[in-house]
C-alpha atoms as a PDB file:
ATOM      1  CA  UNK A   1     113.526  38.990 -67.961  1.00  0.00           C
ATOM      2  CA  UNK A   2     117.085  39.593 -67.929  1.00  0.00           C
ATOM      3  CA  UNK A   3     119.172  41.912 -70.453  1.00  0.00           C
ATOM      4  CA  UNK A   4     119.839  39.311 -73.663  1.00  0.00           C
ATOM      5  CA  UNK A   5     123.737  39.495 -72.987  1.00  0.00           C
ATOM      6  CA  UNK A   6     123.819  39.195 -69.014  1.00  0.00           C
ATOM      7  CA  UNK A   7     122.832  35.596 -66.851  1.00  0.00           C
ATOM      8  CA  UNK A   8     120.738  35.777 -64.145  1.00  0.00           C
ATOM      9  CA  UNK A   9     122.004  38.789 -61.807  1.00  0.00           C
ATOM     10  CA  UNK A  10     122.059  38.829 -57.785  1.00  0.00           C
ATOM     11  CA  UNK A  11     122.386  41.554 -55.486  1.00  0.00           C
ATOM     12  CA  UNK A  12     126.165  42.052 -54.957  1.00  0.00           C
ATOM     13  CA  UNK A  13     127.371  39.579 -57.748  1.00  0.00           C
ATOM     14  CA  UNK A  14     130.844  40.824 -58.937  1.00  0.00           C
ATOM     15  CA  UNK A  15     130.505  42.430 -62.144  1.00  0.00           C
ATOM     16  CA  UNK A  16     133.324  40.559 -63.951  1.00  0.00           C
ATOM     17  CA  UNK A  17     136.213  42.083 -66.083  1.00  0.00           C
ATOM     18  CA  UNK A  18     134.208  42.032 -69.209  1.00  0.00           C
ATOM     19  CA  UNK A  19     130.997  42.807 -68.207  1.00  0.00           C
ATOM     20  CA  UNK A  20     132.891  46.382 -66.782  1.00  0.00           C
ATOM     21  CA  UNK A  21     132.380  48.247 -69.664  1.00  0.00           C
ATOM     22  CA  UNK A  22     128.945  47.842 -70.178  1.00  0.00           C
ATOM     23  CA  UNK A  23     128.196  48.518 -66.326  1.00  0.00           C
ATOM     24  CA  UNK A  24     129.844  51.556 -66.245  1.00  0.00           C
ATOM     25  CA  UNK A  25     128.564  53.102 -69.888  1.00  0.00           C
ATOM     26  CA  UNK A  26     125.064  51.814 -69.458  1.00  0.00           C
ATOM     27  CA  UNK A  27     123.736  55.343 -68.129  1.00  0.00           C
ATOM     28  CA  UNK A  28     124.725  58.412 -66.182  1.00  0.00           C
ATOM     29  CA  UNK A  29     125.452  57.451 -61.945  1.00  0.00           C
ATOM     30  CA  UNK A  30     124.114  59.433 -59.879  1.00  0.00           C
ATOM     31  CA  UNK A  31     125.630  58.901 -56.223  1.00  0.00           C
ATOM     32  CA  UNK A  32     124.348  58.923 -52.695  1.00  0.00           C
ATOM     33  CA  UNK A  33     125.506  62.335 -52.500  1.00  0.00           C
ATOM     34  CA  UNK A  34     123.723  64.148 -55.516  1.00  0.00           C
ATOM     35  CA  UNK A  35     127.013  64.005 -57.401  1.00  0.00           C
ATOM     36  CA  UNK A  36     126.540  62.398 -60.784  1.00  0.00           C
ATOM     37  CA  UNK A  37     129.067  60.805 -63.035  1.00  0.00           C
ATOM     38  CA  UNK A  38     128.830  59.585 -66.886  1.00  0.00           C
ATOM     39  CA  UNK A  39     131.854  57.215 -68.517  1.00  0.00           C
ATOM     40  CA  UNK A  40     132.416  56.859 -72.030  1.00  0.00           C
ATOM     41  CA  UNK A  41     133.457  54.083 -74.195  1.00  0.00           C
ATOM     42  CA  UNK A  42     136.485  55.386 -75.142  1.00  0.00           C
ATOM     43  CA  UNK A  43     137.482  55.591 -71.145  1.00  0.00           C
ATOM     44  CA  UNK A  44     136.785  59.153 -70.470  1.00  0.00           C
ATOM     45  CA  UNK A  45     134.663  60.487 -67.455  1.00  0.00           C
ATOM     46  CA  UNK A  46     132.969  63.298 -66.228  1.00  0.00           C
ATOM     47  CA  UNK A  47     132.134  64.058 -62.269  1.00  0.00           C
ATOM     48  CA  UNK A  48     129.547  66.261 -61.435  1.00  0.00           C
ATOM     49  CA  UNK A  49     129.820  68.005 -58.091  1.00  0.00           C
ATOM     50  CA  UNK A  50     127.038  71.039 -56.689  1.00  0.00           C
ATOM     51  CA  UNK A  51     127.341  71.654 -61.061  1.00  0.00           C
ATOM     52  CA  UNK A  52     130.781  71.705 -61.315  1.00  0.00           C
ATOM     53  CA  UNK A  53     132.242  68.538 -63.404  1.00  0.00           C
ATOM     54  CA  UNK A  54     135.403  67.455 -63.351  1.00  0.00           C
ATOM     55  CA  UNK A  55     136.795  64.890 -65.734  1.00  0.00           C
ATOM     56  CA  UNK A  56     139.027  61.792 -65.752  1.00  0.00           C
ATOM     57  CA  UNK A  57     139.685  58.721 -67.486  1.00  0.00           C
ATOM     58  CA  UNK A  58     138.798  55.468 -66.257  1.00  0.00           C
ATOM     59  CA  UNK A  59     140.426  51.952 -67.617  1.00  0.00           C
ATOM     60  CA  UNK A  60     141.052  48.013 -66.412  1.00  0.00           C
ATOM     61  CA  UNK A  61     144.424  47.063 -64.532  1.00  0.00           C
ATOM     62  CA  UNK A  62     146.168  44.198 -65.380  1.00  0.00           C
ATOM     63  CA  UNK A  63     143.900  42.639 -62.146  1.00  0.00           C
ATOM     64  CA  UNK A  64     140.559  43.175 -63.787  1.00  0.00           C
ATOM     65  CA  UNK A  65     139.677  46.272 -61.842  1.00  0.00           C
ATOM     66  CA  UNK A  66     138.223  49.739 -62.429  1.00  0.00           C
ATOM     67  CA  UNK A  67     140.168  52.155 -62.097  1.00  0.00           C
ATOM     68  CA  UNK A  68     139.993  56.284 -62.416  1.00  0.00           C
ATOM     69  CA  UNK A  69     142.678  58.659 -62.954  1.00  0.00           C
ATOM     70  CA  UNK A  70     142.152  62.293 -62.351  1.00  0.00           C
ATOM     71  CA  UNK A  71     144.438  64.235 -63.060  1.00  0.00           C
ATOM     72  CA  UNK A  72     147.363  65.427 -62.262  1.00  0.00           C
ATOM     73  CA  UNK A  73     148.138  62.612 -60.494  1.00  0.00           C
ATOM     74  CA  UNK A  74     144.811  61.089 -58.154  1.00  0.00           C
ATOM     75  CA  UNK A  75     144.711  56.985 -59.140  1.00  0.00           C
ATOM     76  CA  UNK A  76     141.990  54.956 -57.153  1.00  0.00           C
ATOM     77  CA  UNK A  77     140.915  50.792 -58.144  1.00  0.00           C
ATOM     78  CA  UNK A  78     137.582  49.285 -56.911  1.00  0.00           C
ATOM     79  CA  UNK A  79     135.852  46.094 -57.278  1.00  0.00           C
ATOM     80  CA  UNK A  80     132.429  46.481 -58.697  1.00  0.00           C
ATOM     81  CA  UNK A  81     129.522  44.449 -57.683  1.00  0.00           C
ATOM     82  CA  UNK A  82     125.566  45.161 -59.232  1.00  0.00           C
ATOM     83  CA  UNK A  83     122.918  46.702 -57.456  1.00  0.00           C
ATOM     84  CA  UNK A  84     120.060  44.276 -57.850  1.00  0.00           C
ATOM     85  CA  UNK A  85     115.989  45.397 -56.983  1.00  0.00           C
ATOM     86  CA  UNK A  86     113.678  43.274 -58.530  1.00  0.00           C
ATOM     87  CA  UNK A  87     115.065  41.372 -60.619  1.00  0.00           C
ATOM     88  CA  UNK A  88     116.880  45.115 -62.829  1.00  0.00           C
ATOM     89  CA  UNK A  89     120.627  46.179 -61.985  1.00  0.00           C
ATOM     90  CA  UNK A  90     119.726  49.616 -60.866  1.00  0.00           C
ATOM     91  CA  UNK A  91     123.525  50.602 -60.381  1.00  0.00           C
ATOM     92  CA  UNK A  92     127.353  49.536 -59.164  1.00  0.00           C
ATOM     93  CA  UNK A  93     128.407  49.207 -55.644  1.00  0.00           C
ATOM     94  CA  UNK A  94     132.019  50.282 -55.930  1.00  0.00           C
ATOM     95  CA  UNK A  95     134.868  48.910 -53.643  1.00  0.00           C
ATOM     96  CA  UNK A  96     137.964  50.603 -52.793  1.00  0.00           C
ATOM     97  CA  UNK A  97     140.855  47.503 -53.748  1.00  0.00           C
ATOM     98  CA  UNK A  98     143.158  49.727 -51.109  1.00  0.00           C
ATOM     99  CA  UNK A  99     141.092  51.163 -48.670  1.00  0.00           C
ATOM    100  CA  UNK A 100     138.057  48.905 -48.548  1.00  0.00           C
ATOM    101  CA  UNK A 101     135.455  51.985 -48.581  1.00  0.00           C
ATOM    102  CA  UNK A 102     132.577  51.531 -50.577  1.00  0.00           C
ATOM    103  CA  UNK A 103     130.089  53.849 -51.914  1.00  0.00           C
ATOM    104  CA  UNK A 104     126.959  53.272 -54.382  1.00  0.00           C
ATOM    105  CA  UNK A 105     126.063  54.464 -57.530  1.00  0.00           C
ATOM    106  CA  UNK A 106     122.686  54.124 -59.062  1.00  0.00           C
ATOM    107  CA  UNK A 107     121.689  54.328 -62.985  1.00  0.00           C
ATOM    108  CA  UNK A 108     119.201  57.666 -63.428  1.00  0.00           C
ATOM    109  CA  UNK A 109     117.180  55.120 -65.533  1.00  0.00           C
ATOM    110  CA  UNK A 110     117.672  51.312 -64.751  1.00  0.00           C
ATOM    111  CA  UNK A 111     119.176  49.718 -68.229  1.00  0.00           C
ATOM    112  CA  UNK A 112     119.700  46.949 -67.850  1.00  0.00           C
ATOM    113  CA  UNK A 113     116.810  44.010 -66.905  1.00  0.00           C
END
């Protein structure tokens, strides 16, 4: 069964524009790396590297794509796609709009079905 507000979900379907906000504040990311990240509503974020976090903000550009600030002056866009197994979106494959690198994060708990 699928999460009420989302259609049918395939592996590496964009997420669109406004589906963005939900992906990313569904549940804590934790990367490929141990790292871990969290994003707020309100467009805040915190990075967690070897227990150190670091925070950022994160918002739309005018394109439709994330995009993270960390200060002083870092910027970075990607294009999000889900992370489908078995039918749940277990987490965001992110895509660098620039650079074309691509790294995955997965939800701690799957939220969304």
């Amino acid at each position: 069964m699928n999460h009420p507000d989302l259609p049918a979900l395939h592996d590496g379907d964009p997420v669109t524009p406004d589906r963005i906000p939900t992906a990313l504040t569904a549940g804590q990311f934790v990367y490929e790396d141990g790292a871990t990240q969290t994003f707020e509503s309100m467009g805040s974020t915190v990075y967690f590297e070897n227990g150190r976090p670091t925070h950022g903000e994160w918002y739309l550009d005018d394109n439709g794509h994330f995009c993270s600030f960390w200060p002083p002056t870092y910027r970075a866009c990607y294009e999000l796609s889900w992370v489908i197994e078995n039918d749940r979106a277990v987490g965001l494959r992110f895509t660098g709009v620039e650079d074309r690198s691509t790294f995955v994060g997965r939800y701690r708990e799957p939220p969304i079905t």
